[in-house]
PDB file of N, CA and C in Angstrom:
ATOM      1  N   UNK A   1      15.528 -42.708  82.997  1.00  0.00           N
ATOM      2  CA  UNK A   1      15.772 -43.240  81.671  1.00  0.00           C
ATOM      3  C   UNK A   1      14.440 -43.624  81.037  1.00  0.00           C
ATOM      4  N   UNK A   2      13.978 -43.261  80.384  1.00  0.00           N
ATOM      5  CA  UNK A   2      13.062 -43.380  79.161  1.00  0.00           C
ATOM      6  C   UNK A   2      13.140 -44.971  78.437  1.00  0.00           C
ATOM      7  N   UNK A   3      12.259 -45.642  78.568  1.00  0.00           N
ATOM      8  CA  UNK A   3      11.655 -47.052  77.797  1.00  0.00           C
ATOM      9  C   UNK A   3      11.606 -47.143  76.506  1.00  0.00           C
ATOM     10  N   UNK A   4      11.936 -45.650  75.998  1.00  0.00           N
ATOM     11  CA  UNK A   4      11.652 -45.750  74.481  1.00  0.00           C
ATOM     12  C   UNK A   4      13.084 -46.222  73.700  1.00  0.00           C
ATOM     13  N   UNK A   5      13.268 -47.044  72.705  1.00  0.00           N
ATOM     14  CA  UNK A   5      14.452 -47.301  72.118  1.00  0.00           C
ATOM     15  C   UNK A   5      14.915 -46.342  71.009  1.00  0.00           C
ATOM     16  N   UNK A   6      16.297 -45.816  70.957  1.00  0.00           N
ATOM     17  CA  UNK A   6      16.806 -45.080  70.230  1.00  0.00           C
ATOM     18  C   UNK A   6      16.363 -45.547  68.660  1.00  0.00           C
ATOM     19  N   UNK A   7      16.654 -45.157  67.835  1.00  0.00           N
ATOM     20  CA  UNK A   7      16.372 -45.865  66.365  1.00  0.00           C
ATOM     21  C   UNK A   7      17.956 -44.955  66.325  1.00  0.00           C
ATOM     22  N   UNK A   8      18.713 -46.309  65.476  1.00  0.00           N
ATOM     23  CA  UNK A   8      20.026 -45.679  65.263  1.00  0.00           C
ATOM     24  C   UNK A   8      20.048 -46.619  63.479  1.00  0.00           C
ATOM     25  N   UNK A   9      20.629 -45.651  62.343  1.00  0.00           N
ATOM     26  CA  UNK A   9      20.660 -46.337  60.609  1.00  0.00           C
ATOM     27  C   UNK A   9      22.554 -45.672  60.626  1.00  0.00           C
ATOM     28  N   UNK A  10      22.665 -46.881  60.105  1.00  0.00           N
ATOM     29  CA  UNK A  10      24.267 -47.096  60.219  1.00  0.00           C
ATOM     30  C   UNK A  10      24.175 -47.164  58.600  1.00  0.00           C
ATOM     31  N   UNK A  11      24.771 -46.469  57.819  1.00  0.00           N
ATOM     32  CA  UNK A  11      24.818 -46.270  56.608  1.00  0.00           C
ATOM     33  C   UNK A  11      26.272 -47.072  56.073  1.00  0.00           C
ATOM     34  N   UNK A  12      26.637 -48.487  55.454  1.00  0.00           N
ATOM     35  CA  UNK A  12      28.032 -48.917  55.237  1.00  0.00           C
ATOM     36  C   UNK A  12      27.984 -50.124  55.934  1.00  0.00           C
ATOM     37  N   UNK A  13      28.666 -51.338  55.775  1.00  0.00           N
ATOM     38  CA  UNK A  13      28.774 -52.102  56.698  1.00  0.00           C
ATOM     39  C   UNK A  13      30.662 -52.672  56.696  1.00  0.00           C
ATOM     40  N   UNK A  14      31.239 -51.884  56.215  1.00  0.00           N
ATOM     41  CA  UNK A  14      32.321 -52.300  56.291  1.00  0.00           C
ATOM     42  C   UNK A  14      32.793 -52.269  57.511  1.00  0.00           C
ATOM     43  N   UNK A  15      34.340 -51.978  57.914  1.00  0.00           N
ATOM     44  CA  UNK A  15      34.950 -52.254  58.943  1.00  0.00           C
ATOM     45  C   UNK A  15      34.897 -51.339  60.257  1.00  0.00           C
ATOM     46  N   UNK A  16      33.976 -50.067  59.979  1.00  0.00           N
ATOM     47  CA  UNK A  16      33.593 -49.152  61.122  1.00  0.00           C
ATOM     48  C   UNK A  16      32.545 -49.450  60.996  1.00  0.00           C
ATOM     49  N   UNK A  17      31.490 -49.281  59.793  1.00  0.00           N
ATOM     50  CA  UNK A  17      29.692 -49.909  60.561  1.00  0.00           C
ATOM     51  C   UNK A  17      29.606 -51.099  61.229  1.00  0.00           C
ATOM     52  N   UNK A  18      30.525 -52.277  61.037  1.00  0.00           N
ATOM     53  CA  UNK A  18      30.312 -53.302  61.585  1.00  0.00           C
ATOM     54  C   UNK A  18      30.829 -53.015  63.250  1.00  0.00           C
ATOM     55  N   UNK A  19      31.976 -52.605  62.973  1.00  0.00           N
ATOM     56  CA  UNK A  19      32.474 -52.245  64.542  1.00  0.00           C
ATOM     57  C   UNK A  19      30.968 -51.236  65.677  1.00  0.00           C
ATOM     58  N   UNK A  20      30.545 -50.052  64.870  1.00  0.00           N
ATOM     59  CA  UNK A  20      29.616 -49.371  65.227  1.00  0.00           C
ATOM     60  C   UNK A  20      28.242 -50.111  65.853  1.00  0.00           C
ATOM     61  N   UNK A  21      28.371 -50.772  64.891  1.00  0.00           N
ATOM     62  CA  UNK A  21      26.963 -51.833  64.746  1.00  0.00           C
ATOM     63  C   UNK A  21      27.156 -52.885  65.931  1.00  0.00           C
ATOM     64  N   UNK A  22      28.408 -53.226  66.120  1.00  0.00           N
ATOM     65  CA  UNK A  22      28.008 -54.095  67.371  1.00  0.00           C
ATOM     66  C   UNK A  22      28.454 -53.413  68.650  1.00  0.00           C
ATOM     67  N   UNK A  23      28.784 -52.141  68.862  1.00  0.00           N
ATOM     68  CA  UNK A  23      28.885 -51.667  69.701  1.00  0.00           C
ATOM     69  C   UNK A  23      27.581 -51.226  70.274  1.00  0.00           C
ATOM     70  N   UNK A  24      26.951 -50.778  69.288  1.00  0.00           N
ATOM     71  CA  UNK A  24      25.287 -50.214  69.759  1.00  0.00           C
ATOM     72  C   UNK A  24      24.186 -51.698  70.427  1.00  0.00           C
ATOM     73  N   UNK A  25      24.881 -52.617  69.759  1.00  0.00           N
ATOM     74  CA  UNK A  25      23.773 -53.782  69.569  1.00  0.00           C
ATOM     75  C   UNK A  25      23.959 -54.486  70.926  1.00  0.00           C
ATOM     76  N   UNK A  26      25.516 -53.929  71.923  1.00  0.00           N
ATOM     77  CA  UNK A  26      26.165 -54.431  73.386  1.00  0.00           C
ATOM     78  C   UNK A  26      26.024 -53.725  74.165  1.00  0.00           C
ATOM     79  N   UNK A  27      25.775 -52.330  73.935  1.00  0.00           N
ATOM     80  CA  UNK A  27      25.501 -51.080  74.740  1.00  0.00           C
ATOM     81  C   UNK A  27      24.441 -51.361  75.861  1.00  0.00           C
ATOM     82  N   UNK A  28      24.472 -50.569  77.087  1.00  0.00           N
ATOM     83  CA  UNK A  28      23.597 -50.485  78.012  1.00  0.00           C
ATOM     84  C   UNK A  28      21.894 -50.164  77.494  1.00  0.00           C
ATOM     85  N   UNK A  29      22.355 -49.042  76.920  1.00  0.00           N
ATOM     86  CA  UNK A  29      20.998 -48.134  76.620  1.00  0.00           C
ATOM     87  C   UNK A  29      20.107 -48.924  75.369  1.00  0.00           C
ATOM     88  N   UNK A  30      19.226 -49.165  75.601  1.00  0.00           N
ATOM     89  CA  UNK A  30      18.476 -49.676  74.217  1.00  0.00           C
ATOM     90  C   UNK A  30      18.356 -49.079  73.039  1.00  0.00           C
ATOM     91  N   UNK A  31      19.068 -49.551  71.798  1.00  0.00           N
ATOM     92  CA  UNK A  31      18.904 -49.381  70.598  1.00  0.00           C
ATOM     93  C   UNK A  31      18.225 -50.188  69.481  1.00  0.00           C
ATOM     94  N   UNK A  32      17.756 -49.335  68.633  1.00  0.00           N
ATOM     95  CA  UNK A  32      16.933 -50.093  67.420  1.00  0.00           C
ATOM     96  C   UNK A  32      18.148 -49.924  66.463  1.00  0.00           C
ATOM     97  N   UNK A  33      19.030 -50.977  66.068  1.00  0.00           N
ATOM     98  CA  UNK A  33      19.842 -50.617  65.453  1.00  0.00           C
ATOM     99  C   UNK A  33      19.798 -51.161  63.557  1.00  0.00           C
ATOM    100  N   UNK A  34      20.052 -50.386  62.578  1.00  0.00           N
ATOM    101  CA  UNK A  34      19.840 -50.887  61.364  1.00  0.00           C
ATOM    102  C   UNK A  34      20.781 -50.275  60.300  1.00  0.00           C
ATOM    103  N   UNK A  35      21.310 -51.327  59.669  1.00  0.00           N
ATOM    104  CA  UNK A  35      22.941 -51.214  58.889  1.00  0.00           C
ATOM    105  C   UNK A  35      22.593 -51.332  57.430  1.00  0.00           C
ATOM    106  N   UNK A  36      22.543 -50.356  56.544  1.00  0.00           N
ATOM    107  CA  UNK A  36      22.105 -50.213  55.319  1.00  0.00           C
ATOM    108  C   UNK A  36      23.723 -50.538  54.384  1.00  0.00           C
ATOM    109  N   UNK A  37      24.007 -51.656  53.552  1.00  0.00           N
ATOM    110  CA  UNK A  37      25.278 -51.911  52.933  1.00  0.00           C
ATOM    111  C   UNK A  37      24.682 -51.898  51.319  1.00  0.00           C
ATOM    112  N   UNK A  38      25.683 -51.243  49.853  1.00  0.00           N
ATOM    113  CA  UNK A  38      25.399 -50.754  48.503  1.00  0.00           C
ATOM    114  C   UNK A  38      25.545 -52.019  48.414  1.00  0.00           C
ATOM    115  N   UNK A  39      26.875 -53.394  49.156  1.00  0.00           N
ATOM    116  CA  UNK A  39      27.044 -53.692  47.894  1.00  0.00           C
ATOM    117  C   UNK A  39      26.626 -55.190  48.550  1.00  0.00           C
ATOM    118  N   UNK A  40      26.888 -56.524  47.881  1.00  0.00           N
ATOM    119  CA  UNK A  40      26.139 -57.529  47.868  1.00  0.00           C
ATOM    120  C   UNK A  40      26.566 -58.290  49.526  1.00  0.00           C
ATOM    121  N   UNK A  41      27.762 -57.989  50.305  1.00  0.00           N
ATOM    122  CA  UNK A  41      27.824 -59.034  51.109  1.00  0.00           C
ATOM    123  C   UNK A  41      28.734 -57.667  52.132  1.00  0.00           C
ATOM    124  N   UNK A  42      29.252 -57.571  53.388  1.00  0.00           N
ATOM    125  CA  UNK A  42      28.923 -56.586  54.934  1.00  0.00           C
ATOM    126  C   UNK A  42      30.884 -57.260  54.703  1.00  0.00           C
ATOM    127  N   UNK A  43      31.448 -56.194  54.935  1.00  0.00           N
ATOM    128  CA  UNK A  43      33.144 -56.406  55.534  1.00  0.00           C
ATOM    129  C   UNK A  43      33.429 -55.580  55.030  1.00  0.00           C
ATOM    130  N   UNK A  44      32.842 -54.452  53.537  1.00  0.00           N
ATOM    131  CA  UNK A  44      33.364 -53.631  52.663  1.00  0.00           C
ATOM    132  C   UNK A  44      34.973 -53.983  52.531  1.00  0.00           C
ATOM    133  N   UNK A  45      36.395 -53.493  52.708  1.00  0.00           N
ATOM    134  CA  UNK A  45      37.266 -53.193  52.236  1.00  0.00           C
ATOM    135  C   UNK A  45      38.011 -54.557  52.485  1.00  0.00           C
ATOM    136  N   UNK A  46      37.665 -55.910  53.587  1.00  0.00           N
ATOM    137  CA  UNK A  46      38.024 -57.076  53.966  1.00  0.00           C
ATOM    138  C   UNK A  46      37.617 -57.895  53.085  1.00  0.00           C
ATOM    139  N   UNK A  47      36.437 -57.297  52.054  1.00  0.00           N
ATOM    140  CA  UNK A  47      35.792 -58.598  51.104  1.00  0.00           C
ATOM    141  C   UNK A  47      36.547 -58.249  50.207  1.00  0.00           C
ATOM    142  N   UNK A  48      37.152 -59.906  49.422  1.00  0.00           N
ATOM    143  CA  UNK A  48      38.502 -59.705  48.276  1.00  0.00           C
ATOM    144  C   UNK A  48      37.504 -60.061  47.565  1.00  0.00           C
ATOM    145  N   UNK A  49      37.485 -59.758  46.087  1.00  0.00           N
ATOM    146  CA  UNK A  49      36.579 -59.865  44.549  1.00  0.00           C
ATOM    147  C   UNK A  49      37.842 -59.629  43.474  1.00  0.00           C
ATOM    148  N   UNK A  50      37.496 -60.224  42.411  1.00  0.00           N
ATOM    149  CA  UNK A  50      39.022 -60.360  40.956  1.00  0.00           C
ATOM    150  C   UNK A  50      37.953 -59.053  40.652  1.00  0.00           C
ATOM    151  N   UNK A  51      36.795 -58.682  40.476  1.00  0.00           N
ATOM    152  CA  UNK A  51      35.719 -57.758  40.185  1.00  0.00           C
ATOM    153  C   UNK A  51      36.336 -56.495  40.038  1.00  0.00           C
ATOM    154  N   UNK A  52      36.528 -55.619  39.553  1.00  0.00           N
ATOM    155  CA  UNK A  52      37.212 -54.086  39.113  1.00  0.00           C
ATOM    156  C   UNK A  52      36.261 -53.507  38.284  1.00  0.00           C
ATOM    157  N   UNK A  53      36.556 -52.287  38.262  1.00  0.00           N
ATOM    158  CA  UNK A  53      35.613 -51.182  37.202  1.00  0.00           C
ATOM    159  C   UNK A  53      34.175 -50.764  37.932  1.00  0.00           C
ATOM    160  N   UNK A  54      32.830 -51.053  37.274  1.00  0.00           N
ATOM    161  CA  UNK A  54      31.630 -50.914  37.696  1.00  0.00           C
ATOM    162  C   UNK A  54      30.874 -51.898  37.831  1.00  0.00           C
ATOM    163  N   UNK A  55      30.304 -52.339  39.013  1.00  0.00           N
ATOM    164  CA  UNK A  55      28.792 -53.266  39.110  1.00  0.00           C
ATOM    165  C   UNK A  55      28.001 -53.051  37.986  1.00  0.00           C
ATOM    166  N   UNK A  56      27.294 -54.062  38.380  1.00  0.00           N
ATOM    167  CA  UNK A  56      25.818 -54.003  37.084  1.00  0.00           C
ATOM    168  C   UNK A  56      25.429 -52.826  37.288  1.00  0.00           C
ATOM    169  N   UNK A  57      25.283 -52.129  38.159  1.00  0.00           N
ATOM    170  CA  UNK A  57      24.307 -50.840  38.585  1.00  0.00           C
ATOM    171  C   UNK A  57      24.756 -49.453  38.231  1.00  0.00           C
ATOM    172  N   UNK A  58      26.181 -50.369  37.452  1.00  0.00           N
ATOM    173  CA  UNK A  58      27.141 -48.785  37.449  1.00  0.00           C
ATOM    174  C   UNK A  58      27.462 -47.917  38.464  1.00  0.00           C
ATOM    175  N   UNK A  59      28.073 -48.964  39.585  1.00  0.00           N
ATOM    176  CA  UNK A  59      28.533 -48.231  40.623  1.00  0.00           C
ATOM    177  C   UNK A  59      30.280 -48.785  41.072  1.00  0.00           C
ATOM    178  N   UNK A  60      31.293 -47.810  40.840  1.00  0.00           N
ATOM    179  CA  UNK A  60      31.985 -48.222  40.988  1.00  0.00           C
ATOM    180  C   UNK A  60      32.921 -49.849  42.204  1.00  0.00           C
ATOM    181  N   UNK A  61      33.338 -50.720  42.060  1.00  0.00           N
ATOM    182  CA  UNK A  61      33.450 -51.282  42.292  1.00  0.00           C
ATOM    183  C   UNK A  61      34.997 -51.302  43.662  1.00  0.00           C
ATOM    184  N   UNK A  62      35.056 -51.210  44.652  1.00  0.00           N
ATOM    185  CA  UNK A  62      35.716 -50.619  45.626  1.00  0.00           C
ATOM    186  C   UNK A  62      36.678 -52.127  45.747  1.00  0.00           C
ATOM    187  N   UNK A  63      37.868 -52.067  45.212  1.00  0.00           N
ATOM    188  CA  UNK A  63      38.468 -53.105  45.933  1.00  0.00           C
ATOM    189  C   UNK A  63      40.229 -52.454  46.637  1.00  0.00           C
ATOM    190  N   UNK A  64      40.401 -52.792  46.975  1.00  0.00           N
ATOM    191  CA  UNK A  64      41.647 -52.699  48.260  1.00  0.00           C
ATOM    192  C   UNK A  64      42.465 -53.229  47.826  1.00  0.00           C
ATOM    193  N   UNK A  65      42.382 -54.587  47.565  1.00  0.00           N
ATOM    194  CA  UNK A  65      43.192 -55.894  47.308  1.00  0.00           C
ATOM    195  C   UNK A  65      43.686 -55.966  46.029  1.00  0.00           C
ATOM    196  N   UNK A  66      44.664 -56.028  45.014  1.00  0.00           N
ATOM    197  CA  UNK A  66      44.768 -56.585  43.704  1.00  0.00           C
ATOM    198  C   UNK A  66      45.799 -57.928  43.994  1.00  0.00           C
ATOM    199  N   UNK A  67      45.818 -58.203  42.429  1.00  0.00           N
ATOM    200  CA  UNK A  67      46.968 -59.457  42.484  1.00  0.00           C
ATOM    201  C   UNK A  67      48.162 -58.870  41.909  1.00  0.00           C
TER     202      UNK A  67
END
């Protein structure tokens, strides 16, 4: 086994990057692990927002949840 650490970029942090992300981060083998998320806060489809339409950035706004 090789000393060198994997470099692993987890693109998303919702409910599979997070799962992904701590699977790599418990794993045997050494990883450099790093979780790139668009939007302001990591749970994607678990985070509830009243927020609809587009972000400031003009990027659509992903919610799951309504009232």
């Amino acid at each position: 086994m090789s000393n060198l650490r994997k470099r692993v970029c987890i693109i998303g942090a919702g409910p599979s990057g997070l799962a992904c992300l701590r699977y790599l981060t418990e794993s045997r083998e050494r990883f450099t692990v790093q979780a790139y998320e668009q939007g302001t806060e990591s749970g994607g489809c678990w985070v509830y927002t009243d927020e609809t339409g587009r972000d400031k950035n003009g990027f659509r706004i992903h919610n799951t949840i309504y009232n």
